[in-house]
Protein backbone atom coordinates (compact mmCIF):
# COMPACT_ATOMS: atom_id res chain seq x y z
CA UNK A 1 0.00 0.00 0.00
CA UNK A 2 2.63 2.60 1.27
CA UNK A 3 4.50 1.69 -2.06
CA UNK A 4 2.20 2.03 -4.48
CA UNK A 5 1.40 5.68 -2.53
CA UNK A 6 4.59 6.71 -3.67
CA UNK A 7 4.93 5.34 -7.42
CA UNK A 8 5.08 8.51 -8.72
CA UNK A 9 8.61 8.45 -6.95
CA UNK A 10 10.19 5.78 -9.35
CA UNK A 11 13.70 6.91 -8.63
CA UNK A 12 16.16 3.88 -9.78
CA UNK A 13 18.86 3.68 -7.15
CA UNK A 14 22.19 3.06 -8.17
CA UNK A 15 25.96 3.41 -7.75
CA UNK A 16 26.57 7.13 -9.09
CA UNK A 17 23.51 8.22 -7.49
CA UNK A 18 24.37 6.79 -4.20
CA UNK A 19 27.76 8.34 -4.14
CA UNK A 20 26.79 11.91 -5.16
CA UNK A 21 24.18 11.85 -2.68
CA UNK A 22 27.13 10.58 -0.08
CA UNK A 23 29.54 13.56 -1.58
CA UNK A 24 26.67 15.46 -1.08
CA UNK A 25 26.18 14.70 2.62
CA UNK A 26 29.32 14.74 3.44
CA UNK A 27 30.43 18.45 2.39
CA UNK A 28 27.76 19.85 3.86
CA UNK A 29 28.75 18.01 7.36
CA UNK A 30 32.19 18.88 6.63
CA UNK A 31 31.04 22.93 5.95
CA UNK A 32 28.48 22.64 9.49
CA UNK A 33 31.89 21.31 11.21
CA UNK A 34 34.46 23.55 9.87
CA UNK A 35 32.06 26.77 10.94
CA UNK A 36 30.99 25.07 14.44
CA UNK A 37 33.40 26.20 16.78
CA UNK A 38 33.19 30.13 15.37
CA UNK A 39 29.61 30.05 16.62
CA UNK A 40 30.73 28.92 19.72
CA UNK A 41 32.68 31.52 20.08
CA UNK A 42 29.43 33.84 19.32
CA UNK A 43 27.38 32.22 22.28
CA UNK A 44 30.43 32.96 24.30
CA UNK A 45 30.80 36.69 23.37
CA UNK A 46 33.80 36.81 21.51
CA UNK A 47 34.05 38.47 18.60
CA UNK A 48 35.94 37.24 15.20
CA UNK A 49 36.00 37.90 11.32
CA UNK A 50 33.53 35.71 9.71
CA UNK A 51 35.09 32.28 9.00
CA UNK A 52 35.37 31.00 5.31
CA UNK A 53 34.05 27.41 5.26
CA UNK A 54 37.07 24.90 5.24
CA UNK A 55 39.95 27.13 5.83
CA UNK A 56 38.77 29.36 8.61
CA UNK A 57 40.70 32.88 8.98
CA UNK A 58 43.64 31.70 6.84
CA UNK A 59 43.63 34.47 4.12
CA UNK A 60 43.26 37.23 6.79
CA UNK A 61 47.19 36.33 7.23
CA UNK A 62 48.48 36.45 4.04
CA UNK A 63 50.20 39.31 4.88
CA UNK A 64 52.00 38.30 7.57
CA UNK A 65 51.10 37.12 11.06
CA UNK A 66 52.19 39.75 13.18
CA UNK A 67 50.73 42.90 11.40
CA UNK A 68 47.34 40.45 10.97
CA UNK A 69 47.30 39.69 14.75
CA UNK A 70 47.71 43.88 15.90
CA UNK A 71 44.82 44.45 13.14
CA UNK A 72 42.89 41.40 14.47
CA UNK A 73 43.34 43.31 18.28
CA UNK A 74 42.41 46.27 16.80
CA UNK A 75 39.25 45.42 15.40
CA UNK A 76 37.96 43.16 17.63
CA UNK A 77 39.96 43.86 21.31
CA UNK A 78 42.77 41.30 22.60
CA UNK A 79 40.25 38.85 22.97
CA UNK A 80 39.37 37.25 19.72
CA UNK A 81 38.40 34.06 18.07
């Protein structure tokens, strides 16, 4: 009964489809875990630049870490995600 409710849904399951709807799953779970811990840091008060999914903060310090970390104070106090 419940099947033939949802013939209209005859979606043949396979190996490709399977594994793009794996990929799928897992880089979103991978983009919810890589942004996690900056939200955290929300709840907690801190404030921090907006986090790019996967590599964090990393491009704020192309210039250097030093001269990133005084602007980093600047803008958001010595306490900072």
């Amino acid at each position: 009964m419940f099947m033939e409710a949802l013939g209209f849904l005859k979606l043949e399951v396979n190996g490709p489809m399977v594994t793009v709807a794996l990929s799928v799953a897992l880089l979103a779970l991978l983009k919810w875990y890589s942004t996690s811990a900056f939200s955290r840091l929300e709840k907690l008060g801190l404030r921090h630049p907006k986090p790019s999914p996967f590599i964090g903060n990393l491009t704020f310090f192309r210039q250097g870490f030093w001269e990133s970390q005084m602007e980093l104070r600047k803008l958001y106090g010595p306490l900072c995600g």
